[in-house]
Protein backbone atom coordinates (compact mmCIF):
# COMPACT_ATOMS: atom_id res chain seq x y z
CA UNK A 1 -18.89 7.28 -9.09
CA UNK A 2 -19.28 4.35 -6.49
CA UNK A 3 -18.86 0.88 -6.25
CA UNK A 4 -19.38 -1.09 -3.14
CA UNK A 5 -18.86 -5.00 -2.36
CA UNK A 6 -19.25 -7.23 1.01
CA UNK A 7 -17.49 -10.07 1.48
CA UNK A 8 -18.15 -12.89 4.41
CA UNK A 9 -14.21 -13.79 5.31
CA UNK A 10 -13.94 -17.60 4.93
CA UNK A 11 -11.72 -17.79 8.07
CA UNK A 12 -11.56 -15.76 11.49
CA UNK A 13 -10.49 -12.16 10.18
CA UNK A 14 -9.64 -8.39 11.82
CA UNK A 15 -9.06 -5.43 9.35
CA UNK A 16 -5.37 -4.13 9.08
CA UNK A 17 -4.63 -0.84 11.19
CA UNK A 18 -2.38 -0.09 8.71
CA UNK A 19 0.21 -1.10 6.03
CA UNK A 20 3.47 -0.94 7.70
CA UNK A 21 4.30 1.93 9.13
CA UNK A 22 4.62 4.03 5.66
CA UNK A 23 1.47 5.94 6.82
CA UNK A 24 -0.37 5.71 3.17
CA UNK A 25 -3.30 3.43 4.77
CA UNK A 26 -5.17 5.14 8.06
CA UNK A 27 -7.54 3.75 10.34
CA UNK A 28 -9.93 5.83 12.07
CA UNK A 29 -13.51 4.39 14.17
CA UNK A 30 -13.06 0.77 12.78
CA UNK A 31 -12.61 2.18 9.21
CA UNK A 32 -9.70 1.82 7.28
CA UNK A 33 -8.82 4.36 3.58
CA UNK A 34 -6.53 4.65 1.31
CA UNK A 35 -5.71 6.60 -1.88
CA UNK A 36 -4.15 5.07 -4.56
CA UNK A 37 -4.33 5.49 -8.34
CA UNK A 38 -5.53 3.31 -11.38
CA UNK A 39 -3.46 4.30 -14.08
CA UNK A 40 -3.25 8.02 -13.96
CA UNK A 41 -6.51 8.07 -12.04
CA UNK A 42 -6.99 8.76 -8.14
CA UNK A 43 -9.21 6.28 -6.31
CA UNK A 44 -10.08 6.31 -2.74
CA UNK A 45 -11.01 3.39 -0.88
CA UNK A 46 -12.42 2.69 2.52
CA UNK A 47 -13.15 -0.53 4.23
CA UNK A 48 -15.10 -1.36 6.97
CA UNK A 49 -16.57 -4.81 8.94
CA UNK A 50 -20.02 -4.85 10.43
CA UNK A 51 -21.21 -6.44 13.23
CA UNK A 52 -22.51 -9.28 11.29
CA UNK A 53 -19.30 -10.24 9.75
CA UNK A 54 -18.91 -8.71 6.52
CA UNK A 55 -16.37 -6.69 5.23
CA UNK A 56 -17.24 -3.91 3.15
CA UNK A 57 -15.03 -2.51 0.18
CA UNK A 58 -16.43 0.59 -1.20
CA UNK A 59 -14.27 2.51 -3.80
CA UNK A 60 -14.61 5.81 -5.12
CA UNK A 61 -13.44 8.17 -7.87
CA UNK A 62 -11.83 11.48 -6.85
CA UNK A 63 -11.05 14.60 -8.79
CA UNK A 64 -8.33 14.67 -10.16
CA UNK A 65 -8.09 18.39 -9.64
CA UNK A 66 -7.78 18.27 -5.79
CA UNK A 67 -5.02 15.62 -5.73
CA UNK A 68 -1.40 17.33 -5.45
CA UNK A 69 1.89 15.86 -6.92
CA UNK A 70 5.14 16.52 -5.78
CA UNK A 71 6.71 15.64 -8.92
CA UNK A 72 5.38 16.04 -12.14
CA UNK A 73 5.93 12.70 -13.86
CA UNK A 74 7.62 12.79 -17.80
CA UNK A 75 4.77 11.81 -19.94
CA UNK A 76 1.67 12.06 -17.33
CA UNK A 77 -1.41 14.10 -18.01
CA UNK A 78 -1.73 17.46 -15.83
CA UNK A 79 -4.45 17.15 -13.28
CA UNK A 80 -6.66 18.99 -15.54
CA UNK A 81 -6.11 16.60 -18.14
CA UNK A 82 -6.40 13.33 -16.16
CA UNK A 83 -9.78 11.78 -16.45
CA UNK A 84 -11.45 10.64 -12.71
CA UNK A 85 -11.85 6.73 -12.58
CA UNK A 86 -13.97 5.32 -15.19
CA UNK A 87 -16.55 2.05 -13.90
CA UNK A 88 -13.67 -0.43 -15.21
CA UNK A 89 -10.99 1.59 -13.07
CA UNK A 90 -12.93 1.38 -9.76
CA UNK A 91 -13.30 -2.50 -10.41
CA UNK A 92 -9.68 -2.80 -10.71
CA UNK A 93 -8.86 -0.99 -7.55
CA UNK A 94 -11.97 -2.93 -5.79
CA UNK A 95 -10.24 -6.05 -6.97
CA UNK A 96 -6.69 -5.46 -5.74
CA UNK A 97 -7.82 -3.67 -1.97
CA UNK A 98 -9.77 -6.94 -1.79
CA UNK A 99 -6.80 -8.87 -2.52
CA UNK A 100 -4.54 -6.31 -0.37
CA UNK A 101 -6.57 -7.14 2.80
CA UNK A 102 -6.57 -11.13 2.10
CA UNK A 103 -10.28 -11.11 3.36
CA UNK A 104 -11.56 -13.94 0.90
CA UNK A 105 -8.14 -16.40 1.95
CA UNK A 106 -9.38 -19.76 3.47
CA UNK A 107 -6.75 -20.69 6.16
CA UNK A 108 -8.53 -23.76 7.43
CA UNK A 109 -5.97 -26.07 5.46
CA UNK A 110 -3.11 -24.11 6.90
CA UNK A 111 -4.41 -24.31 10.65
CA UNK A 112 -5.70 -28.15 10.46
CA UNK A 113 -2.15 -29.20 9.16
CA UNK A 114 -0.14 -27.15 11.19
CA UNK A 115 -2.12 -26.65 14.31
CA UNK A 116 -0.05 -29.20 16.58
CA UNK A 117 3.38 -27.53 15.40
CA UNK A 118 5.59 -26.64 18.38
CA UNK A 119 5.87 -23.22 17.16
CA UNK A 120 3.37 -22.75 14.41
CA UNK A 121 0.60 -23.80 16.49
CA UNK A 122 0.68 -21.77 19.48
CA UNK A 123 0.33 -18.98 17.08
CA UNK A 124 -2.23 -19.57 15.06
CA UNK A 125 -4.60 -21.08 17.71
CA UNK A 126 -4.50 -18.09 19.85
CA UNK A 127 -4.48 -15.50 16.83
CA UNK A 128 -6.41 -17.16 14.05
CA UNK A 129 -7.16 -14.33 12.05
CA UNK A 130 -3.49 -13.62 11.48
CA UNK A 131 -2.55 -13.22 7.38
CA UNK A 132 0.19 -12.44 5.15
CA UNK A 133 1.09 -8.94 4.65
CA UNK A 134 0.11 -8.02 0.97
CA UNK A 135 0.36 -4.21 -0.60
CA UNK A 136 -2.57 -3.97 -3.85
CA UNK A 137 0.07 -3.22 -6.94
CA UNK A 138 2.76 -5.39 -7.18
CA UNK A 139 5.17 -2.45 -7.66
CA UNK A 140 4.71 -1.28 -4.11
CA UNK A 141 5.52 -4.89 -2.75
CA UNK A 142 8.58 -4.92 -4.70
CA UNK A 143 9.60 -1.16 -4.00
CA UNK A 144 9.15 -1.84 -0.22
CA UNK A 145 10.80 -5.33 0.24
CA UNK A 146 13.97 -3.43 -1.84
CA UNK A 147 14.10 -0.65 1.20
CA UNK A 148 13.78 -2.93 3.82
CA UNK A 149 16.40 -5.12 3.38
CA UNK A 150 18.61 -6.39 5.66
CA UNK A 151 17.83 -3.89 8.14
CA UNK A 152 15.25 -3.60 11.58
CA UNK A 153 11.39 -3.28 10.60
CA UNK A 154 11.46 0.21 11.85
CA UNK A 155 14.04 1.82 9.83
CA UNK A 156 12.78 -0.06 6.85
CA UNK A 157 9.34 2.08 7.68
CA UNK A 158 11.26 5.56 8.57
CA UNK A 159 12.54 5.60 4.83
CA UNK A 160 9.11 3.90 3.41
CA UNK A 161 7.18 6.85 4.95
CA UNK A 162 10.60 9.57 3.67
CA UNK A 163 9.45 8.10 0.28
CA UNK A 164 6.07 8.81 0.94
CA UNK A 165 5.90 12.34 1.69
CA UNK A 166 8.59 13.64 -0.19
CA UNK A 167 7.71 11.60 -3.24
CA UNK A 168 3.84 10.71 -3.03
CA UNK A 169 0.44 12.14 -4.23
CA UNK A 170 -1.62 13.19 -1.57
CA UNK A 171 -5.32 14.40 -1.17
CA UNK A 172 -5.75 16.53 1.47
CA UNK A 173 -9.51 16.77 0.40
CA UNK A 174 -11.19 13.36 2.09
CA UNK A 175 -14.38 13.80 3.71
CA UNK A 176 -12.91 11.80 6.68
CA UNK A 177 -10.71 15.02 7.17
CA UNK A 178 -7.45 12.50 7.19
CA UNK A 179 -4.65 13.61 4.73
CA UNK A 180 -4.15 10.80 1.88
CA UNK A 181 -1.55 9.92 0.48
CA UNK A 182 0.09 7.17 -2.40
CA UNK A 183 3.47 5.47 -2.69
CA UNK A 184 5.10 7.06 -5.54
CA UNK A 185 4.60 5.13 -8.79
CA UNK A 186 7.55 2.94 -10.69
CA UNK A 187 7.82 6.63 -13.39
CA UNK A 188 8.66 8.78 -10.80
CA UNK A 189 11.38 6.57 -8.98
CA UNK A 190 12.81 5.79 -12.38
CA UNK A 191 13.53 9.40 -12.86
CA UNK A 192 14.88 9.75 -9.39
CA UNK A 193 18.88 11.36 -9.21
CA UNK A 194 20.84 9.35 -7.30
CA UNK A 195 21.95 12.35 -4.77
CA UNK A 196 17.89 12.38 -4.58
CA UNK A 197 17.90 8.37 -3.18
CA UNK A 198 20.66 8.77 -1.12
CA UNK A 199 19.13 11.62 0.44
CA UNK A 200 16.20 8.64 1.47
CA UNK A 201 18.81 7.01 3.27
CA UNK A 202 18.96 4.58 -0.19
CA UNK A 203 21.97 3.66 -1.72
CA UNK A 204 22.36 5.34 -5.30
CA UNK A 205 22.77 2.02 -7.03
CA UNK A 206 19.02 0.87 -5.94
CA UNK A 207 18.35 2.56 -9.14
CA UNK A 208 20.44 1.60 -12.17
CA UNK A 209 21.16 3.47 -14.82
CA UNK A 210 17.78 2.31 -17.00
CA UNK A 211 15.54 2.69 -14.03
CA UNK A 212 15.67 -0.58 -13.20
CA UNK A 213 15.40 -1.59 -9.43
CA UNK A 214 18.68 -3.19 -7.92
CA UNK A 215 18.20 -5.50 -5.63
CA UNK A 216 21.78 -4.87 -4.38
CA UNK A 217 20.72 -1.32 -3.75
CA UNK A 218 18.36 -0.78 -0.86
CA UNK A 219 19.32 0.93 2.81
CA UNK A 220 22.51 2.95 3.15
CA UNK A 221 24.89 0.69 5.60
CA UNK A 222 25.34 2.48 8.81
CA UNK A 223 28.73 3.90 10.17
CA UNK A 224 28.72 1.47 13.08
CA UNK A 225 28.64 -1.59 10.47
């Protein structure tokens, strides 16, 4: 099953290369894909612009059968029990990739009121199309501020991508030949030991003891600190 949208961007707009450094969204010949799951269900989705402006959001159930997990989750269906993505789940996951890449945001009230800043407006008169970083789930935008605090953007992405392949589904089975993969859900974390974290380069405590996230947990500090 298939479900397909365009959308004209309101404001000067480029499609994401990526999402961070973590390595679960690739770009290959202008098109951008992703895996990531409604529920229990695997969904890919691939985005595209055309030459006349619109962005393209096309989302797309996937076996559940050909999509590996490191980890099997306490209380999640076997592959051979998951259902693929029903017509409701690939409207949810067209709604929040839409959302992820910020295509429909209006940033004409932004730019007119801060155009003649001294250091906004350089900025956003020579790149425009510029918008806030946003992740579809709100889990993953809260997993991946915790691991990135108070440390440099590239270390924060080293143990964002650790996460990734160690913990994430993957689907090595996309047409596009590139090798998928999803950030771990909140279940599998939860479960996490914390000799498991650490060996992330996470502190134990960014679990607690109910699963809970700890904001106080995050990035190992480093010997020379």
């Amino acid at each position: 099953m298939v479900i397909e949208e365009r959308v004209l961007p309101r404001w000067p707009y480029r499609l994401p290369r990526g999402s961070g450094g973590d390595g679960v969204v690739r770009s290959r010949d202008e098109v951008v894909e992703r895996l990531l799951h409604v529920g229990h269900s695997p969904v890919r989705a691939r985005c595209w612009r055309t030459r006349e402006g619109y962005v393209h959001v096309r989302v797309e159930s996937v076996d559940p059968a050909f999509v590996e997990h490191a980890i099997d989750v306490a209380g999640a269906p076997s592959p051979d029990q998951t259902p693929p993505a029903s017509e409701a789940d690939l409207g949810i996951a067209l709604e929040r990739m839409r959302f992820s890449l910020a295509v429909e945001d209006d940033m004409g009230e932004f730019f007119h009121t801060f155009k003649r800043d001294p250091l906004l407006g350089p900025t956003i008169h020579h790149k425009p199309w510029v918008r806030p970083k946003r992740r579809p789930w709100p889990w993953e935008a809260l997993c991946w501020a915790i691991t990135a605090q108070l440390i440099e953007s590239s270390r924060a992405a080293q143990i964002q991508r650790r996460i990734v392949r160690r913990w994430g589904s993957s689907w090595t089975a996309s047409p596009s030949g590139a090798d998928l993969r999803d950030v771990p859900s909140a279940a599998l974390i939860e479960g996490r030991a914390p000799a498991e974290l650490a060996s992330m380069d996470l502190e134990p405590g960014t679990v607690g003891g109910d699963g809970a996230l700890r904001a106080g947990g995050g990035p190992r500090a480093s010997a020379t600190r």
